[in-house]
N, C-alpha and C. Protein backbone atom coordinates (compact mmCIF):
# COMPACT_ATOMS: atom_id res chain seq x y z
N UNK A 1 -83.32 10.48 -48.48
CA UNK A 1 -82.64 10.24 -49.73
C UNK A 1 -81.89 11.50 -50.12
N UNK A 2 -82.34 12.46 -50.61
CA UNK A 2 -81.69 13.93 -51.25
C UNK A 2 -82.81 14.78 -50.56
N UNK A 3 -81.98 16.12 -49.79
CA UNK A 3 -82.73 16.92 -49.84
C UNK A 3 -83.28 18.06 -50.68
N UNK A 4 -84.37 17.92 -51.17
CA UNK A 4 -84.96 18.61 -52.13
C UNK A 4 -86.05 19.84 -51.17
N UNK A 5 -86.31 20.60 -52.23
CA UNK A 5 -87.30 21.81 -51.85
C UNK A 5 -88.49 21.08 -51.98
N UNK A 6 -89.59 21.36 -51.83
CA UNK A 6 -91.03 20.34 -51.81
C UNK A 6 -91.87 20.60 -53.15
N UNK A 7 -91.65 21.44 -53.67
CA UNK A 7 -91.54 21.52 -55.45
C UNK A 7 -91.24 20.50 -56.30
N UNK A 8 -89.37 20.36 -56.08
CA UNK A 8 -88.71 19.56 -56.33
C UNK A 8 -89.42 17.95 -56.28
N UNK A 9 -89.15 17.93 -54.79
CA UNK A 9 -89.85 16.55 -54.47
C UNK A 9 -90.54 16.19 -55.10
N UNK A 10 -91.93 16.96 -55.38
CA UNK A 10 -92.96 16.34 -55.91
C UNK A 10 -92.91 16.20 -57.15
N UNK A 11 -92.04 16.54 -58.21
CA UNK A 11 -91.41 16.35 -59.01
C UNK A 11 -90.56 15.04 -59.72
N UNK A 12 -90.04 14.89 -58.28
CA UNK A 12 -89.05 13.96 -58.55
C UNK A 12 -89.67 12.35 -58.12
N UNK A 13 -90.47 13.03 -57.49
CA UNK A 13 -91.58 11.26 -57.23
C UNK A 13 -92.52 11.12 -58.79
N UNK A 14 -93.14 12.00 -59.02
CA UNK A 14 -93.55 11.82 -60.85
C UNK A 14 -92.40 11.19 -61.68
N UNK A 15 -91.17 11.56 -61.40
CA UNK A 15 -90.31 11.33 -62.25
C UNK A 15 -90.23 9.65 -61.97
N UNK A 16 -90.36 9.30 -60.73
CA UNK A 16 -89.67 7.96 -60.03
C UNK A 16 -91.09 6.60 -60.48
N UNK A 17 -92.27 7.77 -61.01
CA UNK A 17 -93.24 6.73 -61.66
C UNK A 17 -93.38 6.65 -63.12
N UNK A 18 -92.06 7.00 -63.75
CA UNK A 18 -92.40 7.61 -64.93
C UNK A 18 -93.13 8.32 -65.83
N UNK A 19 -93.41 9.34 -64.94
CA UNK A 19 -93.97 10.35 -65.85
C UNK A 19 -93.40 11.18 -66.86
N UNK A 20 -93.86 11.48 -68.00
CA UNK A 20 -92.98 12.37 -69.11
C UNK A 20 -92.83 13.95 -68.37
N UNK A 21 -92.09 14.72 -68.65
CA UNK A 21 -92.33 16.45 -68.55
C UNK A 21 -93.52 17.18 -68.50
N UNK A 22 -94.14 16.50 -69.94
CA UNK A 22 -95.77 16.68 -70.18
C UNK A 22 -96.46 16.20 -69.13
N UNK A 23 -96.08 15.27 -68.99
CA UNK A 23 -97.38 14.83 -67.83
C UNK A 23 -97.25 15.43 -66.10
N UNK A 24 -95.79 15.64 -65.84
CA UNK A 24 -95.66 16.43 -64.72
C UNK A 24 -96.32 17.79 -64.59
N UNK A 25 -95.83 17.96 -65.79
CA UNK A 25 -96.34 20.13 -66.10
C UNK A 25 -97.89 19.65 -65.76
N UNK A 26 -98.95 19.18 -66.48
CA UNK A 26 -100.03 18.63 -66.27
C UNK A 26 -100.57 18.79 -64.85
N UNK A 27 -100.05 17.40 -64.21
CA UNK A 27 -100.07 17.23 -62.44
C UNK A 27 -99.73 18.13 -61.73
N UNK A 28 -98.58 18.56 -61.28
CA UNK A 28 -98.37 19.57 -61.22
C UNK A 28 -98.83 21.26 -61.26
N UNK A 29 -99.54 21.23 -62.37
CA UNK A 29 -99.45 22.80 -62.50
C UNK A 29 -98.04 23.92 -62.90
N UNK A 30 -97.22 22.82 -63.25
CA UNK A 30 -96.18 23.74 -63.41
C UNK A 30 -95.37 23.98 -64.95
N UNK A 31 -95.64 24.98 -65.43
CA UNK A 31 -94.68 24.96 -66.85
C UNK A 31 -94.16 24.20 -67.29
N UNK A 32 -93.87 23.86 -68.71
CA UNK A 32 -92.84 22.79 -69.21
C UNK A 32 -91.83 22.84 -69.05
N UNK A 33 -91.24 24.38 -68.96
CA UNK A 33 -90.38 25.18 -68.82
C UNK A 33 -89.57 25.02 -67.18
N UNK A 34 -90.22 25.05 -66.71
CA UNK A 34 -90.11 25.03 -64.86
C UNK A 34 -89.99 23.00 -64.25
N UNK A 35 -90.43 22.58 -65.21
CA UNK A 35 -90.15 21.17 -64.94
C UNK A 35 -88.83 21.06 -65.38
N UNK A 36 -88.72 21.18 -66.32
CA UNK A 36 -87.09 20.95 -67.09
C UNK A 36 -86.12 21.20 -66.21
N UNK A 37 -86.17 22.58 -65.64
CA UNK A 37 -85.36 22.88 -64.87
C UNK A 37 -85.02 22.50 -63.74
N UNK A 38 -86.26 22.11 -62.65
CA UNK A 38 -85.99 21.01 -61.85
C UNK A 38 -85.85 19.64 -62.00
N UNK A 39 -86.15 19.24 -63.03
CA UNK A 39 -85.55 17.86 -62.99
C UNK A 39 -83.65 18.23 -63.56
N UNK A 40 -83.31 18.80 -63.66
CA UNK A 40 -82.08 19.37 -64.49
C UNK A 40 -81.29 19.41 -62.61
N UNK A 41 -82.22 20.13 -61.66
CA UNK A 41 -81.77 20.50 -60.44
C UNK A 41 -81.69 18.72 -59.86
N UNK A 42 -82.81 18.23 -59.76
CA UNK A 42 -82.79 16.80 -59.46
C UNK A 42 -81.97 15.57 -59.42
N UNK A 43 -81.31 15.88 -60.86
CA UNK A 43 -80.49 15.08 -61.32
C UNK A 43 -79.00 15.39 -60.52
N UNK A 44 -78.63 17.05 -60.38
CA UNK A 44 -77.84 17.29 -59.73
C UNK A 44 -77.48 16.96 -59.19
N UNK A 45 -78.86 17.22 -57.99
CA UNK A 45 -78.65 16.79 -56.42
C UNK A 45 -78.28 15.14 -55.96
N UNK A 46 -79.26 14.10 -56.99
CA UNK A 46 -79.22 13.22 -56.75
C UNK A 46 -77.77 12.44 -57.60
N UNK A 47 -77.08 13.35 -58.33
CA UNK A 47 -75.55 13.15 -58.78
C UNK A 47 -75.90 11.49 -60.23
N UNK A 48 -76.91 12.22 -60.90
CA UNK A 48 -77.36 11.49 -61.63
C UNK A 48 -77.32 12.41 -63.27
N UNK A 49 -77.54 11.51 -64.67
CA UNK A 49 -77.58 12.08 -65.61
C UNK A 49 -78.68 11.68 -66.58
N UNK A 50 -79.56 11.21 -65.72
CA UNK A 50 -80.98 10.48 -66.96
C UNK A 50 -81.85 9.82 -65.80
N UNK A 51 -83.41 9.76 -66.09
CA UNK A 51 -83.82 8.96 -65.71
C UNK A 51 -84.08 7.56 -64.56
N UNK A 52 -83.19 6.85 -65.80
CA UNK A 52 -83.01 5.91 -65.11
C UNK A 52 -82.04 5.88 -64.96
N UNK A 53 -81.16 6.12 -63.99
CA UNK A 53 -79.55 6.55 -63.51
C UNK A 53 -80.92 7.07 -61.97
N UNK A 54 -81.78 7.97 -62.17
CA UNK A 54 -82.76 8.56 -60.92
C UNK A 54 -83.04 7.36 -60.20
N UNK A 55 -83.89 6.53 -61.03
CA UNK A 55 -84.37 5.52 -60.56
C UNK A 55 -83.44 4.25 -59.83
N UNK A 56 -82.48 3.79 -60.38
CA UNK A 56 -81.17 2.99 -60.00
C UNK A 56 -81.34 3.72 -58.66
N UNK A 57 -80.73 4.61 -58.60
CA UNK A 57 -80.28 5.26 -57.51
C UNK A 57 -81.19 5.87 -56.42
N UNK A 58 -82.56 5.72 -56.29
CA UNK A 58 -83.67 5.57 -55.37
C UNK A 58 -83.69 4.51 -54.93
N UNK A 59 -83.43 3.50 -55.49
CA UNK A 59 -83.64 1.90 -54.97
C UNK A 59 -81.90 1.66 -54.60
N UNK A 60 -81.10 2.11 -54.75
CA UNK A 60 -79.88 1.97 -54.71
C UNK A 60 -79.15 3.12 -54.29
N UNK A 61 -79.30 3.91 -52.97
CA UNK A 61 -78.34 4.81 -52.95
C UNK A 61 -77.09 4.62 -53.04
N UNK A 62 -76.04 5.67 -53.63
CA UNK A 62 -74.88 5.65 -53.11
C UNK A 62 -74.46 5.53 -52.01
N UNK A 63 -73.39 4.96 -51.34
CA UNK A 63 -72.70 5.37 -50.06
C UNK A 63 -71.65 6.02 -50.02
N UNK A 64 -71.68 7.28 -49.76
CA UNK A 64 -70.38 7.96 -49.86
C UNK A 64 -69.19 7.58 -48.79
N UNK A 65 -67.88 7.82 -48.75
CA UNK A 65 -67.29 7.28 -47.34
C UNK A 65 -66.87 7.81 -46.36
N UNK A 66 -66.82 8.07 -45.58
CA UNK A 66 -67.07 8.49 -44.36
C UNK A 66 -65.72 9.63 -44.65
C-alpha cells in the first residue's frame, strides 16, 4: 500500500481501526505529541486529508498512471 517506517505503520493500522490519538499514544507507547505528527506524515504519504479519506483509500487505492 504506502511505504511507511514501522512506527508509522503501526500507527496507521490503529488509525485504520479507529482508534483516537489517545488511544494510539496509549497502545503504542508513544506521546500525544509524536502521534500527531505521524499521522500528519501518514496522511501525506497516503495523499490523504482526514481519517476517513485514510480509510477510503486502504480499501480503495489510487491508481496512478503509468
Amino acid at each position: 500500500m504506502w511505504q511507511l517506517p514501522l512506527r508509522h505503520a503501526r500507527v496507521a493500522a490503529c488509525l485504520l481501526l479507529a482508534m483516537s490519538d489517545k488511544e494510539i499514544s496509549a497502545v503504542t507507547g508513544l506521546t500525544l505529541s509524536t502521534v500527531r505528527t505521524y499521522v500528519k506524515a501518514i496522511y501525506k504519504a497516503a495523499e490523504v486529508h482526514s481519517r476517513v479519506a485514510l480509510m477510503r483509500a486502504s480499501i480503495a487505492p489510487r491508481r496512478h498512471a503509468p
